[in-house]
N, C-alpha and C. Protein backbone atom coordinates (compact mmCIF):
# COMPACT_ATOMS: atom_id res chain seq x y z
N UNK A 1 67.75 9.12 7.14
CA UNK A 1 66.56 8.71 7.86
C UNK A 1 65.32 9.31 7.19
N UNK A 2 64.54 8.22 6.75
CA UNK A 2 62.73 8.72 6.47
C UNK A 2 62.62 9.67 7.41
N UNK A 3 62.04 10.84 6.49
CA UNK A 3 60.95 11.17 8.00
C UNK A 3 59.80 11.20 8.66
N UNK A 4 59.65 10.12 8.22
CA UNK A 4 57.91 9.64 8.70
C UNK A 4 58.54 8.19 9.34
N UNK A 5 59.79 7.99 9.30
CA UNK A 5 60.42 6.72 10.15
C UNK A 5 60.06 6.61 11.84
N UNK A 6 59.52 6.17 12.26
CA UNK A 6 59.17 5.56 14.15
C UNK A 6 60.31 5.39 14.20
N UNK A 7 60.19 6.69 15.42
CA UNK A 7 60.70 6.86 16.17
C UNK A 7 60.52 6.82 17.50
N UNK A 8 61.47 6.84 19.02
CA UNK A 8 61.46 7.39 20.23
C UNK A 8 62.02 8.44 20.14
N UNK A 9 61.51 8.99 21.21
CA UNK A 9 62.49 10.25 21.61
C UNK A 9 61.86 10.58 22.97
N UNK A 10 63.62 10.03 24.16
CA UNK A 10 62.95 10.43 25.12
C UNK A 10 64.10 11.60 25.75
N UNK A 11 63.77 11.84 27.06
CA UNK A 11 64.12 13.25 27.42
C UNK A 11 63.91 12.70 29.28
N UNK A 12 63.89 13.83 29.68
CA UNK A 12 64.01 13.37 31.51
C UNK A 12 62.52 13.49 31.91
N UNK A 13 61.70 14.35 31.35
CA UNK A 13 60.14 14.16 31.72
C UNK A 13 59.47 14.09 31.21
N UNK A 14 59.97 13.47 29.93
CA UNK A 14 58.86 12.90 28.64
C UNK A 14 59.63 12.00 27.92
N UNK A 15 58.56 11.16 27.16
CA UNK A 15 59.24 10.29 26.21
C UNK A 15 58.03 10.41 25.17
N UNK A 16 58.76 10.32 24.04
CA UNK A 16 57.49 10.29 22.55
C UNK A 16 57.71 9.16 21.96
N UNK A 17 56.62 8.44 21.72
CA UNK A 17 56.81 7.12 21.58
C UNK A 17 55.93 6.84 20.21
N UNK A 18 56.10 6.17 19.11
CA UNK A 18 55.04 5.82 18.21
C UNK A 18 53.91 5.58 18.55
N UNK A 19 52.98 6.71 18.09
CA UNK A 19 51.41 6.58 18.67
C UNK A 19 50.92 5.06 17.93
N UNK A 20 50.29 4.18 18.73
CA UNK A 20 49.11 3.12 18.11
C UNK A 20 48.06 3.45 19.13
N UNK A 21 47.54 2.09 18.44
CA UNK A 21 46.04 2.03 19.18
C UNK A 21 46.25 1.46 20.69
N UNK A 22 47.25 0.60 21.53
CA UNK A 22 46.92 0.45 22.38
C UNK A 22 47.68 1.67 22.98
N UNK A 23 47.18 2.82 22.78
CA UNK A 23 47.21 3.94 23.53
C UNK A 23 46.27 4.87 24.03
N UNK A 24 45.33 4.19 23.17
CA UNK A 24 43.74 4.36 23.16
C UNK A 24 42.96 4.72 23.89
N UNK A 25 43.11 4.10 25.12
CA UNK A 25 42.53 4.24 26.53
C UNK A 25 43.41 5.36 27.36
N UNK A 26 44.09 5.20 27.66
CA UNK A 26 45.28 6.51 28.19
C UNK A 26 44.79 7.83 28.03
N UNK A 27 44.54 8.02 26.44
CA UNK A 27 44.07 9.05 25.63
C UNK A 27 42.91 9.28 25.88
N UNK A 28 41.66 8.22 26.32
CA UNK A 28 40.82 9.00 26.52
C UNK A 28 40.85 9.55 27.67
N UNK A 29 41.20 8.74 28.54
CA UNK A 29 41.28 9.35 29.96
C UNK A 29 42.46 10.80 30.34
N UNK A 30 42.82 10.95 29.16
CA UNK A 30 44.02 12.47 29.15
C UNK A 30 42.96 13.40 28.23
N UNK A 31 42.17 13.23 27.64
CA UNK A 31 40.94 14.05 26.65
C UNK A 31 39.78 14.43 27.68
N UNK A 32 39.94 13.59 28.33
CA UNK A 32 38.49 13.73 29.71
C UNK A 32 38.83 14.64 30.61
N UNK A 33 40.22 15.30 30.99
CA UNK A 33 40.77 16.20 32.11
C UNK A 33 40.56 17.63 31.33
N UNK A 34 39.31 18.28 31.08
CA UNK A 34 39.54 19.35 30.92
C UNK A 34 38.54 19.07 29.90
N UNK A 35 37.87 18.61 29.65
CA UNK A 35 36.74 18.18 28.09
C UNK A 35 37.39 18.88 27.32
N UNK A 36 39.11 18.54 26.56
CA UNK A 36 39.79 19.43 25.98
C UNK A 36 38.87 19.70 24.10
N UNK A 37 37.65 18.49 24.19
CA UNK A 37 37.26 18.59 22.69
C UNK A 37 36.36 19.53 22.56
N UNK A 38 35.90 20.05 23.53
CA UNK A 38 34.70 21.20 23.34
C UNK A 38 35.41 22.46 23.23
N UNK A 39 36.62 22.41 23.34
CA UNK A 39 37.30 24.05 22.71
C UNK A 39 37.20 24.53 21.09
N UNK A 40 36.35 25.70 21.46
CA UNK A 40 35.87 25.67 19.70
C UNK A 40 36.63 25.97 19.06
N UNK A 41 37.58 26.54 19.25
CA UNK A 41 38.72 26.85 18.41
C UNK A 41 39.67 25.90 17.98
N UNK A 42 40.48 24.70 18.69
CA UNK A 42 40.84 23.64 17.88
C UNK A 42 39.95 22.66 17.63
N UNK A 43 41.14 21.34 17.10
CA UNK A 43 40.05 20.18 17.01
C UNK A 43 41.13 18.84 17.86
N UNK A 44 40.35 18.96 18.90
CA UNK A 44 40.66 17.89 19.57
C UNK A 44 39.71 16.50 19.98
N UNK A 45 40.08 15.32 19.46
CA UNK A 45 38.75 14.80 19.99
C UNK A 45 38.57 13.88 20.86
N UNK A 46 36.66 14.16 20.43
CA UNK A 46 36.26 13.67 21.87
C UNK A 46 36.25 12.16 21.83
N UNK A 47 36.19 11.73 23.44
CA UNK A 47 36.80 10.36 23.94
C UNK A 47 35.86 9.38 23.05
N UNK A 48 34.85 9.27 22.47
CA UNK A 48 33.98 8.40 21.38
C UNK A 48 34.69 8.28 20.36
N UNK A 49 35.50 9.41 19.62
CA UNK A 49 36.38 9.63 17.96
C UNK A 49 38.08 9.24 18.36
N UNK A 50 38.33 8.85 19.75
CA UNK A 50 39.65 8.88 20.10
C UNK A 50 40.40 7.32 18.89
N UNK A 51 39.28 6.40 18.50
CA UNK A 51 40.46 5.50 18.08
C UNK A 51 40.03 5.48 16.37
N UNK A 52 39.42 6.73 16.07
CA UNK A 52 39.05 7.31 14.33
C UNK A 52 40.39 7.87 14.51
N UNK A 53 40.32 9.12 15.43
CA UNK A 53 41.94 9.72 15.11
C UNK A 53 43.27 9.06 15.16
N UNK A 54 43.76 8.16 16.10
CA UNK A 54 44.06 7.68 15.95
C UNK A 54 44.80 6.42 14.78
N UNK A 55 43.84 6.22 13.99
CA UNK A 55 43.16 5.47 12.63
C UNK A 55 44.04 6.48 12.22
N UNK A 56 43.45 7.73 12.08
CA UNK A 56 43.57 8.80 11.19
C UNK A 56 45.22 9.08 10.77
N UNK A 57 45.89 9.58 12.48
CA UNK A 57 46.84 10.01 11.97
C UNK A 57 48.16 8.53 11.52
N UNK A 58 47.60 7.57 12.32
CA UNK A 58 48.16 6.35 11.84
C UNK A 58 47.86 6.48 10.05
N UNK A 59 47.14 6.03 9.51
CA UNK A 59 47.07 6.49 7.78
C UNK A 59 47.90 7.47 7.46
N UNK A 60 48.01 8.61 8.07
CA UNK A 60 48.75 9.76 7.50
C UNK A 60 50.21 9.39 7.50
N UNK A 61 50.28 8.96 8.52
CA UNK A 61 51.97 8.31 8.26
C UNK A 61 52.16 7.37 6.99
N UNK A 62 51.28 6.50 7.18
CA UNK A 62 51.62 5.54 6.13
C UNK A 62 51.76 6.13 4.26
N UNK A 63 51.05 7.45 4.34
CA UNK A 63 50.82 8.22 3.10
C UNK A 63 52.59 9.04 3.41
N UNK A 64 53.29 8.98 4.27
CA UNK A 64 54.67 9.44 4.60
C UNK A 64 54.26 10.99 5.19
N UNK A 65 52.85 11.67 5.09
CA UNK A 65 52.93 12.85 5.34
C UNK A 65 52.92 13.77 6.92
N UNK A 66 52.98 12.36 7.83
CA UNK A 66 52.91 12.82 9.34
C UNK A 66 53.43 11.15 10.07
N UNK A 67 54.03 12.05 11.07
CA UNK A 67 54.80 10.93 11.83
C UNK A 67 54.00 11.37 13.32
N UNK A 68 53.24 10.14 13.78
CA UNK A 68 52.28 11.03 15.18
C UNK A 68 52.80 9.92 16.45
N UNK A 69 53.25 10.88 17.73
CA UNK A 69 53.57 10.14 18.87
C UNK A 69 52.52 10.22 19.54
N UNK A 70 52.38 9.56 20.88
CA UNK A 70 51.59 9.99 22.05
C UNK A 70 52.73 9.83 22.88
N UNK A 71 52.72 11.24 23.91
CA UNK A 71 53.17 11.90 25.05
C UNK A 71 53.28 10.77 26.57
N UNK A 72 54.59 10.78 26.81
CA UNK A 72 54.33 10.05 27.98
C UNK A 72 55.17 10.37 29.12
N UNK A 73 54.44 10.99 30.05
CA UNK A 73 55.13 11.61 30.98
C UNK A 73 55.58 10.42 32.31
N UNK A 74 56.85 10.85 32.10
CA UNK A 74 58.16 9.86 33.01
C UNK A 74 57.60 9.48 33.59
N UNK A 75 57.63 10.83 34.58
CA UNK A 75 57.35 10.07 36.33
C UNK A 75 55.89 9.26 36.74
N UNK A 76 55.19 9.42 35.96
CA UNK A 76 54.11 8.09 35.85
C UNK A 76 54.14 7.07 35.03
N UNK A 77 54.53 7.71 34.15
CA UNK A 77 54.40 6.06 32.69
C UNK A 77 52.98 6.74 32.51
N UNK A 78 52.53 7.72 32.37
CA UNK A 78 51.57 7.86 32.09
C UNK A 78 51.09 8.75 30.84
N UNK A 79 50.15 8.15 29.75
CA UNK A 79 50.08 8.89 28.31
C UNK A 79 48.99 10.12 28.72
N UNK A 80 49.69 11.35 28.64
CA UNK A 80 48.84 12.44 28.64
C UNK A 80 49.14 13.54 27.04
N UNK A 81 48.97 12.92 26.42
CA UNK A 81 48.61 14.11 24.69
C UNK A 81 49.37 13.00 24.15
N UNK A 82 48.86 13.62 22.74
CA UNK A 82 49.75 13.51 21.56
C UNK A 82 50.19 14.44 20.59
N UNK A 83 51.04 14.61 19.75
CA UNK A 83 52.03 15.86 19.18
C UNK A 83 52.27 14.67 17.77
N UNK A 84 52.81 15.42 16.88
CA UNK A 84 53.44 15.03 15.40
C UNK A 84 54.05 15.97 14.62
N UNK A 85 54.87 15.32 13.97
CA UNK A 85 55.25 16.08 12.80
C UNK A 85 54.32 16.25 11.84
N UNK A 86 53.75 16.85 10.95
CA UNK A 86 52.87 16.95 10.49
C UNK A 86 52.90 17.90 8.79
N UNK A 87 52.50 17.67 7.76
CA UNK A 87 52.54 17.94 7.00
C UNK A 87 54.15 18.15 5.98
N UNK A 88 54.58 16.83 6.12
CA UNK A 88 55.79 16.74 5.95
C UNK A 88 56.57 16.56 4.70
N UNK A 89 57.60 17.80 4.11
CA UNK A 89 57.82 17.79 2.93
C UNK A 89 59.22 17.59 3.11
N UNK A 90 59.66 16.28 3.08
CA UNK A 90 61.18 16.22 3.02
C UNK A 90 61.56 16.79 1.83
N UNK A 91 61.34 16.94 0.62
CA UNK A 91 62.03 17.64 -0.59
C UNK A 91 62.70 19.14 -0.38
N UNK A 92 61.86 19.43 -0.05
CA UNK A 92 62.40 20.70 0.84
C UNK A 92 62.71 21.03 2.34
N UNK A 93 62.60 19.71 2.62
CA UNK A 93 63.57 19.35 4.37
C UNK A 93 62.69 20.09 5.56
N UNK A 94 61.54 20.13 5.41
CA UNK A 94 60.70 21.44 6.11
C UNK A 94 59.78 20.25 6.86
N UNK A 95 59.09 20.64 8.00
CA UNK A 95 57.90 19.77 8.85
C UNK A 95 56.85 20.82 9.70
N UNK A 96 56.13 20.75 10.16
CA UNK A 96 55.40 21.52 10.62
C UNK A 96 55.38 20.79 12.39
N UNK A 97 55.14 21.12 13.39
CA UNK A 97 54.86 20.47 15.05
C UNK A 97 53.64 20.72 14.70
N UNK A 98 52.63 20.00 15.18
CA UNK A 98 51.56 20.19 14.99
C UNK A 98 50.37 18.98 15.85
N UNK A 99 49.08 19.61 15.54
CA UNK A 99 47.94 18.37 15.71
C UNK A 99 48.72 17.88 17.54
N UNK A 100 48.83 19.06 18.47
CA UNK A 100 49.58 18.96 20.20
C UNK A 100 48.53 18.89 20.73
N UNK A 101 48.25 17.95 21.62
CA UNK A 101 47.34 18.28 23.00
C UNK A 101 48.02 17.27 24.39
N UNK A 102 47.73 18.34 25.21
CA UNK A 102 47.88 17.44 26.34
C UNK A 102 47.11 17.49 27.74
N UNK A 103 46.60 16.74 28.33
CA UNK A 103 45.75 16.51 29.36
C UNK A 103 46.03 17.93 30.44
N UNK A 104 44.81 18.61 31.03
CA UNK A 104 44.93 20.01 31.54
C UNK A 104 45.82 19.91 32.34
N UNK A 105 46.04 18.76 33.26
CA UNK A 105 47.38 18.59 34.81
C UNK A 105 48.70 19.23 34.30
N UNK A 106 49.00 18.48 33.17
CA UNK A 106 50.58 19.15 32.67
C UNK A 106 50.52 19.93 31.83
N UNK A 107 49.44 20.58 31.30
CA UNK A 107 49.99 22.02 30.67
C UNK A 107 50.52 23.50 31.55
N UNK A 108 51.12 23.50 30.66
CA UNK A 108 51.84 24.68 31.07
C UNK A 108 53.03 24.41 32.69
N UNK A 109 53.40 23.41 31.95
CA UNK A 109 54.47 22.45 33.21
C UNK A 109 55.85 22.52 31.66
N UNK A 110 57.01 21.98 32.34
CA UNK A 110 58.09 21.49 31.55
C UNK A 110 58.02 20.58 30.37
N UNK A 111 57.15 19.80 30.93
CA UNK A 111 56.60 18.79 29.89
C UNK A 111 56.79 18.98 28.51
N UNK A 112 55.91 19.96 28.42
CA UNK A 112 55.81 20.54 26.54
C UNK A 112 57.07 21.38 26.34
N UNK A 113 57.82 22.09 27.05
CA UNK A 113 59.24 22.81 26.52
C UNK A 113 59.84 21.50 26.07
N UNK A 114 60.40 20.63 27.63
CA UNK A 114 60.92 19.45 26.73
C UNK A 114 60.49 18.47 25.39
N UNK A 115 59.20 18.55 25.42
CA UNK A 115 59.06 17.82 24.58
C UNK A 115 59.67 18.69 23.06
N UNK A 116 59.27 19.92 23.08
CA UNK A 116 59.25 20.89 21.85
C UNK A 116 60.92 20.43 21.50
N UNK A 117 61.53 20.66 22.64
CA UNK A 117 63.23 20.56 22.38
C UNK A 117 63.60 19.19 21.78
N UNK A 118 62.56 18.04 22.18
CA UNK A 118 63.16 16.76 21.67
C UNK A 118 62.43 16.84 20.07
N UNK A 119 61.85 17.20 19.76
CA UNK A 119 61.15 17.60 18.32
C UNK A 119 62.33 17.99 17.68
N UNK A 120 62.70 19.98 18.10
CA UNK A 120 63.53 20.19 17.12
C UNK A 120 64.72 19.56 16.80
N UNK A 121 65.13 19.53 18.28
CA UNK A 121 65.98 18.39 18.06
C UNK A 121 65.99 17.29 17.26
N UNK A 122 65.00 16.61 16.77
CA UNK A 122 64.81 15.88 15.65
C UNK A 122 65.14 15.99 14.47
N UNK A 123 64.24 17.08 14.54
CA UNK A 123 64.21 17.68 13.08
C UNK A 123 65.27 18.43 12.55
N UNK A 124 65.90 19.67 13.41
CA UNK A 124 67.00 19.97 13.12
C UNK A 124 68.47 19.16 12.64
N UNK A 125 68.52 18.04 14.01
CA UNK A 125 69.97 17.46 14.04
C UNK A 125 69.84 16.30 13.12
N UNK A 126 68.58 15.77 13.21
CA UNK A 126 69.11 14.29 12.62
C UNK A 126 68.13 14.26 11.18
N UNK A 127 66.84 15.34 10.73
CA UNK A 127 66.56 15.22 9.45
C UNK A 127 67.14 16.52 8.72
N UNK A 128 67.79 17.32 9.45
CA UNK A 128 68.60 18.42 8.50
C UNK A 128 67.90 19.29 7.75
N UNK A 129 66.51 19.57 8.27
CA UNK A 129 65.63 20.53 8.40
C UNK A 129 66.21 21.67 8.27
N UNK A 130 65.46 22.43 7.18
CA UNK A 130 65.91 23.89 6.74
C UNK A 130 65.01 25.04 7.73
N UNK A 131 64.22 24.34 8.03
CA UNK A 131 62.68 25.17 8.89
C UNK A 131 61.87 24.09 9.57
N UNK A 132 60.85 24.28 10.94
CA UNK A 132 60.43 24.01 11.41
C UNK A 132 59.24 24.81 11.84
N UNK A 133 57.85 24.36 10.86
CA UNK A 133 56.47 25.36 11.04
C UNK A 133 55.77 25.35 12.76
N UNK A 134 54.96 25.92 12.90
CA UNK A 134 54.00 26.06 13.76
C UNK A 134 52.65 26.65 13.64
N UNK A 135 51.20 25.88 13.51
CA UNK A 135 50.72 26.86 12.80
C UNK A 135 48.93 26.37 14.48
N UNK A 136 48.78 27.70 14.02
CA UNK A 136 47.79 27.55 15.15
C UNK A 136 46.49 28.69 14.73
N UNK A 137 45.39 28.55 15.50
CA UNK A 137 43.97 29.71 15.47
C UNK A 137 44.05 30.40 16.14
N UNK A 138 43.93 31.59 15.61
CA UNK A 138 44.23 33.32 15.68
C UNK A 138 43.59 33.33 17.39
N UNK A 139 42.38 33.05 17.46
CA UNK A 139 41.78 32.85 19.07
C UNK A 139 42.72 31.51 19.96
N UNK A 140 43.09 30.86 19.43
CA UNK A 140 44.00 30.10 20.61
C UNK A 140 45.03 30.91 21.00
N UNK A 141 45.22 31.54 22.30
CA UNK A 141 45.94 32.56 22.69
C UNK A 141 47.05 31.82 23.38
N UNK A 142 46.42 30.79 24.39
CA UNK A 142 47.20 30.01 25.51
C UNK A 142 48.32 29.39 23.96
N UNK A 143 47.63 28.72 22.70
CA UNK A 143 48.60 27.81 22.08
C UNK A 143 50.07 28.99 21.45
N UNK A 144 49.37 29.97 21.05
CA UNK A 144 50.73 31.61 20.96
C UNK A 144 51.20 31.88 21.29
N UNK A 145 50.95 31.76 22.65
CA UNK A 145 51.64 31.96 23.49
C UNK A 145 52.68 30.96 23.87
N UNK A 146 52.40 29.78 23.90
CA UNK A 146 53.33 29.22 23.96
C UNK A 146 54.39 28.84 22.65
N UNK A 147 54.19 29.07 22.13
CA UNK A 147 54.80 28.85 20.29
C UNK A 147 55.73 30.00 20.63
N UNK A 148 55.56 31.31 20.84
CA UNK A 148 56.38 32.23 20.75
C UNK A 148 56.92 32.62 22.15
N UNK A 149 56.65 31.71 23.02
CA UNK A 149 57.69 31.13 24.30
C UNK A 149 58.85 30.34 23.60
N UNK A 150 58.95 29.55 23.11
CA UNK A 150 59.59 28.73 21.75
C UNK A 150 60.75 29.14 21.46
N UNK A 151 60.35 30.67 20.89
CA UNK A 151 61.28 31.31 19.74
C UNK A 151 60.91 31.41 18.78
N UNK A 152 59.75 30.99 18.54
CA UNK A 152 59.48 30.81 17.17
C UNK A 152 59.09 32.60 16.64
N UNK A 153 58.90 32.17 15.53
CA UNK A 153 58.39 33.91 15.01
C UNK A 153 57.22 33.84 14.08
N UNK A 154 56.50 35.19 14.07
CA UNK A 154 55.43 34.92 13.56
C UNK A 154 55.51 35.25 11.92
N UNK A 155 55.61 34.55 11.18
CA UNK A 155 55.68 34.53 9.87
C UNK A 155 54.53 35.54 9.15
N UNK A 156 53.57 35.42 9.36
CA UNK A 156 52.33 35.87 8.88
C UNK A 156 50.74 35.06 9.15
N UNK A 157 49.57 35.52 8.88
CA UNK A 157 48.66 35.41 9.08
C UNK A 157 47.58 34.82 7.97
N UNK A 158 47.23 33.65 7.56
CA UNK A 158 46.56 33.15 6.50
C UNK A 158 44.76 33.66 6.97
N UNK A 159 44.23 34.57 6.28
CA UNK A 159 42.61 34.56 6.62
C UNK A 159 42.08 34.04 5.85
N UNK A 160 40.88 33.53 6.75
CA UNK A 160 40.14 32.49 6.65
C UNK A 160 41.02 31.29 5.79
N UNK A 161 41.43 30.95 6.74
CA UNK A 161 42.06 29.62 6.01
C UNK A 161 41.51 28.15 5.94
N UNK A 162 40.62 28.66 7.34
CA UNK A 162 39.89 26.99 7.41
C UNK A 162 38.35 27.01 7.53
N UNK A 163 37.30 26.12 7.70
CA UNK A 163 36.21 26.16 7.81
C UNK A 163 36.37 25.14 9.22
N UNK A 164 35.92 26.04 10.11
CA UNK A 164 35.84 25.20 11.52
C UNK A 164 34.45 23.85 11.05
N UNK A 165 34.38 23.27 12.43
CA UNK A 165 33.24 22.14 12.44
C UNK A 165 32.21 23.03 13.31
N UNK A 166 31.95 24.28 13.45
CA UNK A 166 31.12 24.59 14.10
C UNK A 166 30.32 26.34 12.75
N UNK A 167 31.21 25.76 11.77
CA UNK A 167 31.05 26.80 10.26
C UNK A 167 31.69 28.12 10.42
N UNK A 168 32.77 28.48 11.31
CA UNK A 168 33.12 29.61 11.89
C UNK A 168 35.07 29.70 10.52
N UNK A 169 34.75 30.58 10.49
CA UNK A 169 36.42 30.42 9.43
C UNK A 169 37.47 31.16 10.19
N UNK A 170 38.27 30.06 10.51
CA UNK A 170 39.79 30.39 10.96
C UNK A 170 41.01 31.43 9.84
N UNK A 171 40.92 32.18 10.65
CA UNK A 171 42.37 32.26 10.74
C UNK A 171 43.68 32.15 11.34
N UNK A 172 44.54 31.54 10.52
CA UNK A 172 45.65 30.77 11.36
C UNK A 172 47.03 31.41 11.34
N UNK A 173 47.71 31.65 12.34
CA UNK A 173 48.49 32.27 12.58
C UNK A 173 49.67 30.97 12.35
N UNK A 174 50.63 31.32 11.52
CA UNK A 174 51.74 30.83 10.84
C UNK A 174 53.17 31.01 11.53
N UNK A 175 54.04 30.42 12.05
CA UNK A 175 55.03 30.59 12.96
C UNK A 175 56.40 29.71 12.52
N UNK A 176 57.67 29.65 12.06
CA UNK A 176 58.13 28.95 12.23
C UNK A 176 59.60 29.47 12.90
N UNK A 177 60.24 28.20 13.00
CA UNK A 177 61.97 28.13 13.53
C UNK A 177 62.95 27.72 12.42
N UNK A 178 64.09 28.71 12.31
CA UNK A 178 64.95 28.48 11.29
C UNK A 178 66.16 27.80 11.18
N UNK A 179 66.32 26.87 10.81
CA UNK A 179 67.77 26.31 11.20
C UNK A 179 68.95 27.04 11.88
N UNK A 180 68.96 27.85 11.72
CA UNK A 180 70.12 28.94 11.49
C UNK A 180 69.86 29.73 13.11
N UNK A 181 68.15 29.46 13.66
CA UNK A 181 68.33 30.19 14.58
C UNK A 181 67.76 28.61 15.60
N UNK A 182 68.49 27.84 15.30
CA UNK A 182 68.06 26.81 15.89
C UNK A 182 69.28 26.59 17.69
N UNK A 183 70.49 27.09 17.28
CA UNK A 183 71.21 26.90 18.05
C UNK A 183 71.02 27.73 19.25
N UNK A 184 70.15 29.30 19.16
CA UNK A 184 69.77 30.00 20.26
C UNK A 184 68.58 29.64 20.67
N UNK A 185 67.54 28.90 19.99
CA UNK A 185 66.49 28.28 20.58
C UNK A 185 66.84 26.91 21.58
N UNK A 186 67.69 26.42 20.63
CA UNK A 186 68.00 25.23 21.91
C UNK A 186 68.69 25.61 23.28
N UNK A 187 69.90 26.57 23.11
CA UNK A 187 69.86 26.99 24.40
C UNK A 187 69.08 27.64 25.59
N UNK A 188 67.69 28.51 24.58
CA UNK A 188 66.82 29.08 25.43
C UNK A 188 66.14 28.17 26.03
N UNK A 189 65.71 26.70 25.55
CA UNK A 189 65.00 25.62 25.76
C UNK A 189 65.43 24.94 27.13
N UNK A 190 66.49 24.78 27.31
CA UNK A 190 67.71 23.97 28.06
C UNK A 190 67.75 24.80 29.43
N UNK A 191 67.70 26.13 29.15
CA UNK A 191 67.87 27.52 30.28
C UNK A 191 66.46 27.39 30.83
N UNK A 192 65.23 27.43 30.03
CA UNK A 192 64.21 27.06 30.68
C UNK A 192 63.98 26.15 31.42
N UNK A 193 64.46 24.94 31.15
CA UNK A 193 63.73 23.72 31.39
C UNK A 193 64.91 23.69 32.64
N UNK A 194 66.29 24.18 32.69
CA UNK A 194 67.11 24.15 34.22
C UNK A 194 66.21 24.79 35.24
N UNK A 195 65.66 26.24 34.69
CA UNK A 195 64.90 27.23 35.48
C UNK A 195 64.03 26.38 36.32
N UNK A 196 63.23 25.52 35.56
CA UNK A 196 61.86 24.99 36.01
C UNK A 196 62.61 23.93 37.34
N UNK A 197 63.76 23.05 36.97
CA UNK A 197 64.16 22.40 38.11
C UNK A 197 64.82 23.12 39.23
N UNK A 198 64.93 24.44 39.66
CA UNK A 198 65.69 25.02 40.51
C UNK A 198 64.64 24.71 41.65
């Protein structure tokens, strides 16, 4: 299997579905719960740039280097974020999770564990992934926090790695999951996500 191949991947309170454009609208109205684009620390955007990005990460696939879903939570049918694989080097079997947001209602709900699990799950079982990155800004605390809810580990620290849009230089905190420790992450995933239904 490509891995920039469209895909589904669904799960009991999410499904990831090949992001297009008629998702467009959904998205803005999941970008509007929380004005998630004025957080200076990522880049999420705002409901005017929603069908540039879009555009955007659609192109990136087609270059094979990102495969981008939008988020759709079950029990509504309703699109709240989008997530991707992102910066994707099958030669060396490696992908990054990346470029995540999701509308303020379901963060920090089941939502994103499951979704994370139907990812590695991806990547692990069916592209035979040696590693699985995570990479995020040193001030996004809430996104660290959840990454190393995960399992993931913190690899190291790139400074100044980026030039924000507001001229401020990131540093990005580097995280990934190892094949090898993939089988105790999925069970921690599974234990969580029972927890949350008790």
């Amino acid at each position: 299997m490509s891995f920039a191949q469209r895909v589904t991947l669904e799960g009991t309170r999410v499904s990831l579905v090949p992001l297009s454009q008629a998702h467009h609208d959904q998205l803005v109205d999941a970008v509007r719960d929380g004005e998630l684009w004025t957080l200076w620390y990522t880049a999420i955007p705002a409901p005017d740039q929603m069908r540039v990005e879009i555009d955007r990460r659609l192109g990136l696939q087609k270059s094979g280097s990102m495969l981008p879903f939008a988020v759709i939570e079950n029990a509504t049918n309703e699109v709240v974020g989008m997530t991707t694989f992102m910066n994707i080097d099958a030669a060396n079997r490696r992908v990054e999770i990346g470029s995540t947001w999701y509308r303020r209602r379901v963060q920090r709900t089941g939502l994103n564990t499951e979704a994370k699990l139907l990812l590695l799950g991806h990547a692990f079982e069916r592209l035979n992934c040696i590693a699985v990155e995570f990479r995020t800004h040193f001030f996004n605390r809430q996104s660290r926090a959840g990454i190393e809810r995960l399992g993931a580990k913190l690899d190291g620290i790139l400074r100044q790695h980026q030039i924000g849009r507001n001229g401020t230089l990131r540093d990005t905190c580097v995280y990934s999951i190892l094949n090898g420790e993939w089988p105790t992450v999925k069970a921690h995933l599974a234990y969580q996500l029972d927890k949350r239904r008790e």
